[in-house]
Protein backbone atom coordinates (compact mmCIF):
# COMPACT_ATOMS: atom_id res chain seq x y z
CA UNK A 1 -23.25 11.36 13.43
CA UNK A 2 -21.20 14.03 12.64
CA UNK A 3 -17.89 13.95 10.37
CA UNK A 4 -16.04 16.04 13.63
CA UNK A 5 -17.43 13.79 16.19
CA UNK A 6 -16.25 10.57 13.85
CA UNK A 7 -12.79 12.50 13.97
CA UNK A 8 -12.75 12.94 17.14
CA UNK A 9 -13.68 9.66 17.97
CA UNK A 10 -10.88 7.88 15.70
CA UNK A 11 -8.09 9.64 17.14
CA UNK A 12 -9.41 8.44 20.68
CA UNK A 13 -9.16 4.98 18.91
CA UNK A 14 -6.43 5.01 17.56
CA UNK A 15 -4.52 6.37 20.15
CA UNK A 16 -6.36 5.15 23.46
CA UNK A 17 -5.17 8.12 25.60
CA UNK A 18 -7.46 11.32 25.58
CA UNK A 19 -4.63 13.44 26.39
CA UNK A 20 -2.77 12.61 23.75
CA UNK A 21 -5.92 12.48 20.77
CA UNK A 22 -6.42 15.73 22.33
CA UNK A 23 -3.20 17.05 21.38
CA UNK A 24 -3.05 15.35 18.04
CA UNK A 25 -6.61 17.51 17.54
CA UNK A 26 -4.70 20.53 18.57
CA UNK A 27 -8.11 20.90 21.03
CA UNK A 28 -8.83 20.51 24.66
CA UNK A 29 -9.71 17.63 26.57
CA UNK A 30 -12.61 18.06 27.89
CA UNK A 31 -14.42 18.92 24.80
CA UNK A 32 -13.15 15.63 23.41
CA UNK A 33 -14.50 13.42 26.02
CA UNK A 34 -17.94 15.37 25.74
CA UNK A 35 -17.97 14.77 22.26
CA UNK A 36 -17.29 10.72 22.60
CA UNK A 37 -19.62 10.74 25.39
CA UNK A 38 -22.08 11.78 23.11
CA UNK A 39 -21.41 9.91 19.98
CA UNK A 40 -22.11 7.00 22.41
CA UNK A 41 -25.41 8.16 23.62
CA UNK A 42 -26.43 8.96 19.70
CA UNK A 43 -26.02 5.36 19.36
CA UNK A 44 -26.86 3.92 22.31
CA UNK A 45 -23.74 1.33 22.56
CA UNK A 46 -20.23 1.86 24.80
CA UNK A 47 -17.41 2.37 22.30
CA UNK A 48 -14.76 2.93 24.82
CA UNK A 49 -14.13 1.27 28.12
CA UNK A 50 -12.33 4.15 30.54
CA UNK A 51 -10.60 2.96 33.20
CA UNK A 52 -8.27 5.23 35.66
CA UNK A 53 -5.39 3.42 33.35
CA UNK A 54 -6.23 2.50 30.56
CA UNK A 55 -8.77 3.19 27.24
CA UNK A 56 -9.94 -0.01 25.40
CA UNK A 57 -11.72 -0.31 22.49
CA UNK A 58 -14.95 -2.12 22.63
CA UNK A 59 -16.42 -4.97 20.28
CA UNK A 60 -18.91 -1.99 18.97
CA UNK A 61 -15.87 0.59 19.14
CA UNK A 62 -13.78 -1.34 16.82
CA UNK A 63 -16.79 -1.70 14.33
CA UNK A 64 -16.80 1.58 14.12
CA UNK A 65 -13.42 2.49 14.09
CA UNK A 66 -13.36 0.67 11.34
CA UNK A 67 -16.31 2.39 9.50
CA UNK A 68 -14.99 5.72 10.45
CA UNK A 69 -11.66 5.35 8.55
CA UNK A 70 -13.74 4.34 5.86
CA UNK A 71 -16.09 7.50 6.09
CA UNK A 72 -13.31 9.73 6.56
CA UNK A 73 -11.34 8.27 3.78
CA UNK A 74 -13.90 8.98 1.20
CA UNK A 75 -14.85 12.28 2.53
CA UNK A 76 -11.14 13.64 2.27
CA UNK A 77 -10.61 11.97 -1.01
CA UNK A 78 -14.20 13.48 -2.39
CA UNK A 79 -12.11 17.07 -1.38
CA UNK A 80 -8.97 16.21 -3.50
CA UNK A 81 -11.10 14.87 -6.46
CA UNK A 82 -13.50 17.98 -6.50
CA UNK A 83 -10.59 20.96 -5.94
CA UNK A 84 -8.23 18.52 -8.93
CA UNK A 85 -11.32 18.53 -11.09
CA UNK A 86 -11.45 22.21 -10.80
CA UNK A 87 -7.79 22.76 -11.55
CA UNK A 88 -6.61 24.90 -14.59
CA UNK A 89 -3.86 22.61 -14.94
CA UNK A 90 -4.44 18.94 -13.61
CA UNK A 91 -2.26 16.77 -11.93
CA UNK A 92 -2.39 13.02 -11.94
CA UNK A 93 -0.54 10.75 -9.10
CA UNK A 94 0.81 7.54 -9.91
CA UNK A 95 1.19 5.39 -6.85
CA UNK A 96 4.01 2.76 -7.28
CA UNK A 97 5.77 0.53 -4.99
CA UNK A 98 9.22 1.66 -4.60
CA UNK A 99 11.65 -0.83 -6.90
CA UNK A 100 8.98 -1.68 -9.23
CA UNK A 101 7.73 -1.27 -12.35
CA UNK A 102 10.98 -0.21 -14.18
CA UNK A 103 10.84 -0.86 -17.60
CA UNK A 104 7.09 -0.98 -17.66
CA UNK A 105 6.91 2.39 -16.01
CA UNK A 106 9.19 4.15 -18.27
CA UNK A 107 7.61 2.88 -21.34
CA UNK A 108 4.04 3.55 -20.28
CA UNK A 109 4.77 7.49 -18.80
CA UNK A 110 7.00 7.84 -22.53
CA UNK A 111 3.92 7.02 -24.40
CA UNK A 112 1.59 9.16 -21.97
CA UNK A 113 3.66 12.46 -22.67
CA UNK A 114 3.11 12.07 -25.89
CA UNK A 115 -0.53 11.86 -26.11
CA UNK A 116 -2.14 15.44 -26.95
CA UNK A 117 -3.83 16.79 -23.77
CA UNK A 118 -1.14 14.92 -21.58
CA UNK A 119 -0.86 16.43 -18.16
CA UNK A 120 2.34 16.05 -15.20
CA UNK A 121 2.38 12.63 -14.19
CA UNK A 122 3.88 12.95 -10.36
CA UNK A 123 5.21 9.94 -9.33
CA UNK A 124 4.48 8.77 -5.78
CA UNK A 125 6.99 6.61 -4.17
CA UNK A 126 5.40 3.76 -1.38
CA UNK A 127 6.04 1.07 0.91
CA UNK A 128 4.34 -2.56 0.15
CA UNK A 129 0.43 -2.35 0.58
CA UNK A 130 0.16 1.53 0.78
CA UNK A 131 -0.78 1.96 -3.04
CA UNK A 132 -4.39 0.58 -2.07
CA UNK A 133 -4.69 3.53 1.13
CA UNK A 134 -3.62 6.16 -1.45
CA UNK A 135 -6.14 5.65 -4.10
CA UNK A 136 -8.73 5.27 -1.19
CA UNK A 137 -7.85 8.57 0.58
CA UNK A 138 -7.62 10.42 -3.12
CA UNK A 139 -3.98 10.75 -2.30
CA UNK A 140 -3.10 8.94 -5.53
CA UNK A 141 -5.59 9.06 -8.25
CA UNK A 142 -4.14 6.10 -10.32
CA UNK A 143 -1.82 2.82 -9.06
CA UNK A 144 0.17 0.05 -10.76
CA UNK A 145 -0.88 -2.86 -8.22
CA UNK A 146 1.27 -6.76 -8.34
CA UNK A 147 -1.84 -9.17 -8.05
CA UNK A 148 -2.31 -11.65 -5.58
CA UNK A 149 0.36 -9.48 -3.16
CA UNK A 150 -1.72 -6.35 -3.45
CA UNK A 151 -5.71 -6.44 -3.31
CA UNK A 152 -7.84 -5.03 -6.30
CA UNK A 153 -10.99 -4.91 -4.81
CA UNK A 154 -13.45 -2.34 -5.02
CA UNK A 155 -10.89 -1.11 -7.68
CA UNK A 156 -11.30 -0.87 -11.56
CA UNK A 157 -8.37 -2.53 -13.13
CA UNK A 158 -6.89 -3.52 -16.38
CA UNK A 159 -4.40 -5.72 -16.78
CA UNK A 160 -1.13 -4.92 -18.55
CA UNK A 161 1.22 -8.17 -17.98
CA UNK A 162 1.94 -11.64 -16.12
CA UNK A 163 5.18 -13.04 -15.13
CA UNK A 164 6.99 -15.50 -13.25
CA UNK A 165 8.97 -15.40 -10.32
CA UNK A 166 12.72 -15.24 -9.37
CA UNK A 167 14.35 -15.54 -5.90
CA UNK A 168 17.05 -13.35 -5.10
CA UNK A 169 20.18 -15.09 -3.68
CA UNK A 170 23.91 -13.42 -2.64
CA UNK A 171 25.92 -14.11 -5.45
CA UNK A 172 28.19 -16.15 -3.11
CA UNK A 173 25.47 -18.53 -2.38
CA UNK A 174 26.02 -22.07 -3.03
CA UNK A 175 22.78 -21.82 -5.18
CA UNK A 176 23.51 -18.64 -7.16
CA UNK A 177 24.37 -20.86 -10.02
CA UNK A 178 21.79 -23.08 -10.56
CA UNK A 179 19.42 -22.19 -13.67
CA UNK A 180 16.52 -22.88 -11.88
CA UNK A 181 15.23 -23.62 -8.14
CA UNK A 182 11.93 -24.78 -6.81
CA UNK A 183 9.34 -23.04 -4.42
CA UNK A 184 9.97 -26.20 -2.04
CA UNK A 185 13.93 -25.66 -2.20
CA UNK A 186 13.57 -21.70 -1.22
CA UNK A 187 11.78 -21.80 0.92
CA UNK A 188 13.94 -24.87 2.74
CA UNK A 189 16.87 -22.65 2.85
CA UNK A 190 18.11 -22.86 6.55
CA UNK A 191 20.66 -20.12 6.21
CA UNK A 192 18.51 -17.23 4.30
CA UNK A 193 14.32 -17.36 5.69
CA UNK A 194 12.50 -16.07 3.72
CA UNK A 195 12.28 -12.11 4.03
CA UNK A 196 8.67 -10.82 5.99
CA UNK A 197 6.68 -7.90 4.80
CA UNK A 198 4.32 -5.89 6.99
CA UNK A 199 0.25 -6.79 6.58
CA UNK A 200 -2.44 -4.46 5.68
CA UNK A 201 -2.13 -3.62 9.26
CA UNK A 202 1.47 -3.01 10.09
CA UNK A 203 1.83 -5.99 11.58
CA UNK A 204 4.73 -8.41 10.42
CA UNK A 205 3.78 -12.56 10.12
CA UNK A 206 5.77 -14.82 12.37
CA UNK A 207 8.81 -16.56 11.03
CA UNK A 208 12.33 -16.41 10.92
CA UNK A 209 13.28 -13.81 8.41
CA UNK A 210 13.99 -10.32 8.54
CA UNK A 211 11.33 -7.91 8.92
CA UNK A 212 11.58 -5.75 5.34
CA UNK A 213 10.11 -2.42 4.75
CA UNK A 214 11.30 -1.36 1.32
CA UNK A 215 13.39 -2.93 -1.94
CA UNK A 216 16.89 -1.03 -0.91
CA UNK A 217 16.78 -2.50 2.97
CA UNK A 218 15.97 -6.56 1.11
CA UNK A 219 18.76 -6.47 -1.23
CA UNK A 220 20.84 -4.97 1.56
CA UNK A 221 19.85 -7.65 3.92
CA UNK A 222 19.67 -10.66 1.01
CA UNK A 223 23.74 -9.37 0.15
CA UNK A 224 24.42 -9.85 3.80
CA UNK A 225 23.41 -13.33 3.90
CA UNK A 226 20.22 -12.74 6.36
CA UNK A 227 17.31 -13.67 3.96
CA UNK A 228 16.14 -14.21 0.91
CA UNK A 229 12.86 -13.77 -1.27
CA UNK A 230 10.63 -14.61 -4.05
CA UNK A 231 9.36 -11.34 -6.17
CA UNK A 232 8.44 -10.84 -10.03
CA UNK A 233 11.21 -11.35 -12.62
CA UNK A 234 10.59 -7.56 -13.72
CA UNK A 235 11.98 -6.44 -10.23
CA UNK A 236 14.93 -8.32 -10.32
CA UNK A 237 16.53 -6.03 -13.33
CA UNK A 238 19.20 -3.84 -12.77
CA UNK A 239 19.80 -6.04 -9.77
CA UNK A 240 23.04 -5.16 -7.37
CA UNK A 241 26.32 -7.07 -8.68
CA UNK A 242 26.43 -8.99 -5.24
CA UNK A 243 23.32 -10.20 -5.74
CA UNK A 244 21.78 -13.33 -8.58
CA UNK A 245 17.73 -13.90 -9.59
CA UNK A 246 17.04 -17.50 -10.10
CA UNK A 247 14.07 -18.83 -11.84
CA UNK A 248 11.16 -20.34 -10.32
CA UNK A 249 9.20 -21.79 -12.37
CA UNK A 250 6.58 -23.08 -9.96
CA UNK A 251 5.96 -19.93 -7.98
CA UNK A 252 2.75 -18.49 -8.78
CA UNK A 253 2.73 -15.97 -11.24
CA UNK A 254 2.01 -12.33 -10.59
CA UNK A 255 -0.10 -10.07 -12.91
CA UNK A 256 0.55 -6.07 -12.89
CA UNK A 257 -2.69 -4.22 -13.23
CA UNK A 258 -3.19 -0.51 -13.36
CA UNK A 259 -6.18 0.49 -10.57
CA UNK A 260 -8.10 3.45 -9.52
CA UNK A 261 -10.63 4.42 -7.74
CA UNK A 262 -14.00 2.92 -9.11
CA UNK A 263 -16.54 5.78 -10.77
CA UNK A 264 -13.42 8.11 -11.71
CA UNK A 265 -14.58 10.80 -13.75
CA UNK A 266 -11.11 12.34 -14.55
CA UNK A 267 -10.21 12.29 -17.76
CA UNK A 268 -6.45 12.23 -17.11
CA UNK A 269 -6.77 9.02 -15.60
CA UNK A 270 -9.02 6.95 -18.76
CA UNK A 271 -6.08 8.61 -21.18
CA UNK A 272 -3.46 7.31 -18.84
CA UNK A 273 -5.14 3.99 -18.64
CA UNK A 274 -5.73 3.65 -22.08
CA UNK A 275 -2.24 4.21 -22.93
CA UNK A 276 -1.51 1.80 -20.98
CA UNK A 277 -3.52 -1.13 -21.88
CA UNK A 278 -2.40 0.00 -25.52
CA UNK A 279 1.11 -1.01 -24.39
């Protein structure tokens, strides 16, 4: 296999139209559906079922549609890694989920820029579960991940703290003033579901609370009255006047770890972490 035919065939995939993979390749069609065609007699096994209609993926197709992101992942981030390597002045990407990390984050890129040999920390700003896809695709070459809501594996990680939980109420609610609330009691709450965050693959769970991309549309949403949630105590700082973190003492706890990609030879990235497990 080829890494152009693997292209090829993922944007087929992904989009199940060759017209349109074709134009999001920029090429024509008919080379396209020559080079699935043959991808599929290389291996012997119908990846796509091609109707008049409709293109479906099949049991093998989604196997390797899966492999293929994979493959392509690592080959673009091997790029990135080899040109930053070669840089006269290297770069390092910090992947953070937007609304987190405050006081942690400050205090650990303070002590970095003051280390000899420091270089520009960039910070890059993402939606829940992307940090993961960043490191993976050498978009970000370091991450501050919130174990068990983000996964570390395949990852090296150290750990830098663990916390409790706090649920964010209106500062109207009836609850607002209690000192502390249970998991059970929270999640009970008839007037404010709890809030829903997409999967690893877009998709939202079922239930009854609003569907939540990002920190600034929950608090707007929690201040409304239309859900509520459960996060780390370190999130809740600096928290909107119209809005009141309550203790939970019997939520699980959730343990910040710095990641990055496993075998990372930059040096940028061991002085960043070490700064921050000195912390």
């Amino acid at each position: 296999m080829e890494i152009r035919e693997l292209r090829y065939f993922v944007a087929v995939a992904e989009e199940l139209h060759f017209g349109r993979a074709a134009q999001r390749l920029e090429i024509a069609q008919p080379p396209l559906s020559r080079a699935v065609a043959r991808l599929e007699r290389q291996l012997g096994v119908t990846l796509l079922e091609r109707t008049s209609r409709k293109v479906t993926l099949t049991d093998a197709g989604a196997v390797l549609l899966s492999e293929a992101r994979a493959i392509l992942g690592a080959v673009t981030a091997a790029e990135r890694r080899t040109q930053q390597a070669a840089r006269k002045h290297p770069r390092l990407v910090l992947a953070v989920k937007s609304g987190t990390g405050g006081e942690l984050l400050a205090k650990l890129l303070d002590a970095y820029g003051t280390e000899p040999g420091a270089v520009t920390v960039d910070l890059l700003l993402c939606e829940a579960l992307q940090q993961r896809p960043l490191l993976e695709s050498g978009q970000a070459d370091v991450a501050l991940l919130h174990l068990p809501f983000d996964s570390a594996a395949g990852l090296d990680t150290e750990i830098l703290r663990t916390e409790g939980q706090v649920a964010i109420l209106p500062a109207s609610h009836a609850l607002a003033a209690r000192p502390r609330l249970r998991m059970a009691e929270v999640t009970a709450l008839p007037d404010l579901p709890l809030a829903r965050f997409p999967g690893p693959d877009g998709a939202y769970p079922e239930g009854p609370g609003a569907e939540v991309r990002n920190m600034t549309q929950l608090f707007q949403l929690i201040a409304l009255g239309r859900t509520t949630v459960v996060m780390p105590e370190s999130a809740a700082t600096d928290l909107r006047r119209d809005l009141t973190a309550v203790p939970v003492p019997d939520a699980p706890p959730v343990t910040t770890v710095i990641a990055w990609p496993a075998g990372s030879r930059l040096r940028a990235v061991a002085d960043l972490v070490r700064v921050a497990t000195r912390l």
